[in-house]
N, C-alpha and C. Protein backbone atom coordinates (compact mmCIF):
# COMPACT_ATOMS: atom_id res chain seq x y z
N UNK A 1 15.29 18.15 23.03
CA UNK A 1 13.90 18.38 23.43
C UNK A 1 13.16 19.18 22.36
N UNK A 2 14.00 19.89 21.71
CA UNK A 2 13.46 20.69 19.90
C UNK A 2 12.63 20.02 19.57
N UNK A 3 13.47 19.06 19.13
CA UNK A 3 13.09 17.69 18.52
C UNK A 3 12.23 17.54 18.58
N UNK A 4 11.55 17.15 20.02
CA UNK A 4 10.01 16.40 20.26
C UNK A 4 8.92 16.73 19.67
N UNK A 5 9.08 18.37 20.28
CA UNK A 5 8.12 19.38 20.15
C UNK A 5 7.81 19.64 18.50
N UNK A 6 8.61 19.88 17.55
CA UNK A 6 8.45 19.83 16.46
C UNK A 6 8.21 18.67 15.67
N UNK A 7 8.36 17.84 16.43
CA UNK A 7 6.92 16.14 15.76
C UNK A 7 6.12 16.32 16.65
N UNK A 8 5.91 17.16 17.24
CA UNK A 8 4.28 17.11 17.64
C UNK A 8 3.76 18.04 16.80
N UNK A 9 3.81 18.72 16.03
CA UNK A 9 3.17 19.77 15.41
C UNK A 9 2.33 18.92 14.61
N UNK A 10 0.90 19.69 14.31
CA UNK A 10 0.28 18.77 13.44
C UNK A 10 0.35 18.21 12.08
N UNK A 11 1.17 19.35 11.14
CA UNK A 11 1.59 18.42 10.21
C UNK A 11 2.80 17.48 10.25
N UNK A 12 3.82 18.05 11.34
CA UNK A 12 4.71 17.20 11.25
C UNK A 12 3.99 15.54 11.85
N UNK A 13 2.89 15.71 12.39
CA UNK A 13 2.09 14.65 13.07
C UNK A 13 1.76 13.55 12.25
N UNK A 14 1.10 14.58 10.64
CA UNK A 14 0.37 14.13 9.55
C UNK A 14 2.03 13.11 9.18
N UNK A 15 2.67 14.03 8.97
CA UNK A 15 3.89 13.05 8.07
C UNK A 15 4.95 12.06 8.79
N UNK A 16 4.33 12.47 10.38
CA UNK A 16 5.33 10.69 11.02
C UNK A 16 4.36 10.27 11.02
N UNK A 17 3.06 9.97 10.78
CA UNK A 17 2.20 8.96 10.79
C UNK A 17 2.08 8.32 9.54
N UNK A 18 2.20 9.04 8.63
CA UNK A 18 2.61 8.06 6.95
C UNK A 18 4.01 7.36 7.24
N UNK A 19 5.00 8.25 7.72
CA UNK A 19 6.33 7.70 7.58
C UNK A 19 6.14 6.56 8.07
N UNK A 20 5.40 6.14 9.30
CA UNK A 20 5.06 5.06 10.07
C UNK A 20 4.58 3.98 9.65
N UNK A 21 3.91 4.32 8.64
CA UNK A 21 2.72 3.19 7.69
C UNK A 21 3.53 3.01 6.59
N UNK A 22 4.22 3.36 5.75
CA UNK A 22 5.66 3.05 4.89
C UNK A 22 6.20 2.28 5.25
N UNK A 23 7.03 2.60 6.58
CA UNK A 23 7.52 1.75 7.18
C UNK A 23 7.59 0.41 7.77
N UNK A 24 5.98 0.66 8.14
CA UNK A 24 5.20 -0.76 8.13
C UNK A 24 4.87 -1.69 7.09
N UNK A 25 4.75 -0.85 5.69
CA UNK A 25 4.68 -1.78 4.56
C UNK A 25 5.39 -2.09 4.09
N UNK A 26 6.61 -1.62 4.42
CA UNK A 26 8.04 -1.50 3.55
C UNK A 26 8.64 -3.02 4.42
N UNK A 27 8.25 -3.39 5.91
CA UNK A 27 8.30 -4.72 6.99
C UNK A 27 8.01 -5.51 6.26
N UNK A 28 6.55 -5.22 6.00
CA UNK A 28 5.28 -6.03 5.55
C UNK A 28 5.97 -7.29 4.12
N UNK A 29 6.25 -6.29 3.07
CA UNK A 29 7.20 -6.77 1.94
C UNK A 29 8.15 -7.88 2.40
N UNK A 30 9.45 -7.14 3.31
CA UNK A 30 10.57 -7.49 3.19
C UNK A 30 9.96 -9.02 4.28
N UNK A 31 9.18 -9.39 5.19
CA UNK A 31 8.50 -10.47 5.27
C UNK A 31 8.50 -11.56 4.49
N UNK A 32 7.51 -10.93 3.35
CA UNK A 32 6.86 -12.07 2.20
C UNK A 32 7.83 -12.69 1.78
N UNK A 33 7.57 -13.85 1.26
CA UNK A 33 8.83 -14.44 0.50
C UNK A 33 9.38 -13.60 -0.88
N UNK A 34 10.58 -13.64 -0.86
CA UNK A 34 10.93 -12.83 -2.45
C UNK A 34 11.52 -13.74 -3.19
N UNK A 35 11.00 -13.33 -4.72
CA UNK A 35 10.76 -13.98 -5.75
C UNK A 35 12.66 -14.20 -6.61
N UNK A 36 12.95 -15.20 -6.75
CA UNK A 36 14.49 -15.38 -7.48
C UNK A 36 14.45 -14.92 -9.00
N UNK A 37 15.23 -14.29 -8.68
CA UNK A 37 15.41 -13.61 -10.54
C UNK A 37 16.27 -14.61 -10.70
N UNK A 38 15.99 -15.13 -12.25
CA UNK A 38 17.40 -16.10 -12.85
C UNK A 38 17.47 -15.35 -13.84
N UNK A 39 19.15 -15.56 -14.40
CA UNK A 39 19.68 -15.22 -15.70
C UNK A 39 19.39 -16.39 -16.54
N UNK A 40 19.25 -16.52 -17.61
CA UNK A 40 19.02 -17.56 -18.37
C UNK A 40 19.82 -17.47 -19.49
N UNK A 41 20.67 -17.80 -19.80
CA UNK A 41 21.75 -18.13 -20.57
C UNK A 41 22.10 -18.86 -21.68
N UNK A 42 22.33 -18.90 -23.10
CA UNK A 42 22.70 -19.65 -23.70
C UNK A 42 21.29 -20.74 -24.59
N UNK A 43 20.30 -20.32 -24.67
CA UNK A 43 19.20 -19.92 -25.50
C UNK A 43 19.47 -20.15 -26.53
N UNK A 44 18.82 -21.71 -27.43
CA UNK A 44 18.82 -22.07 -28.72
C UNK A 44 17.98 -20.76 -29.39
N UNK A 45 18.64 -19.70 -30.68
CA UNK A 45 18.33 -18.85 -31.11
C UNK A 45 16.89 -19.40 -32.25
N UNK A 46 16.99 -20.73 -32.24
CA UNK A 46 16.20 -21.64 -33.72
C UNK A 46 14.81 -21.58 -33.12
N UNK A 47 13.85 -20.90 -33.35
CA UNK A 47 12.52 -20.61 -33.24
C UNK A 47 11.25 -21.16 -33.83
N UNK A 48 10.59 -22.52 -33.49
CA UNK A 48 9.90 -22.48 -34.36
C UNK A 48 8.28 -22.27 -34.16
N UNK A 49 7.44 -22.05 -34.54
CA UNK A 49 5.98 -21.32 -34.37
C UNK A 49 5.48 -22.11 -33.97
N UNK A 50 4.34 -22.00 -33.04
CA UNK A 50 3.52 -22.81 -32.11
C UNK A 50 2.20 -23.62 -33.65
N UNK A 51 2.16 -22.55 -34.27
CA UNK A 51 1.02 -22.32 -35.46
C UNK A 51 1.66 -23.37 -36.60
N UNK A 52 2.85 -23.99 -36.99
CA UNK A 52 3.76 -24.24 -37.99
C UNK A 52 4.12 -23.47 -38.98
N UNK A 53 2.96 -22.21 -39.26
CA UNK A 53 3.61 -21.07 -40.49
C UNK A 53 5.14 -20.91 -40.36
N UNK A 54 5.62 -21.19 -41.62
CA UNK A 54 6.83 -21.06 -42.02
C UNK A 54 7.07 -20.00 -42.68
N UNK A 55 7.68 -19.14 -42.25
CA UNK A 55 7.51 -17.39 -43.10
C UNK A 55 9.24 -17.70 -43.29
């Protein structure tokens, strides 16, 4: 019952109500679709310029 009483205090009020909205965006994210990282591997090192300069 500590507990309660000391999230009611007003700043503790101020900071479960952010924690709350974090939390909600932190939902919000894990929702959206997430994006695939690839490794890409094995990459012809031979480079040649979009421009043709040959340096």
């Amino acid at each position: 019952m500590k507990e309660l009483k000391l999230d009611l205090l007003p700043g503790n009020l101020y900071a479960a109500r952010r924690k709350a909205e974090q939390q909600k965006e932190k939902e919000k994210k894990n929702r959206e679709p997430q994006k695939n990282v690839v490794k890409i591997e094995g990459v012809s090192l031979k480079v040649d310029r979009i421009d043709g300069d040959k340096r």
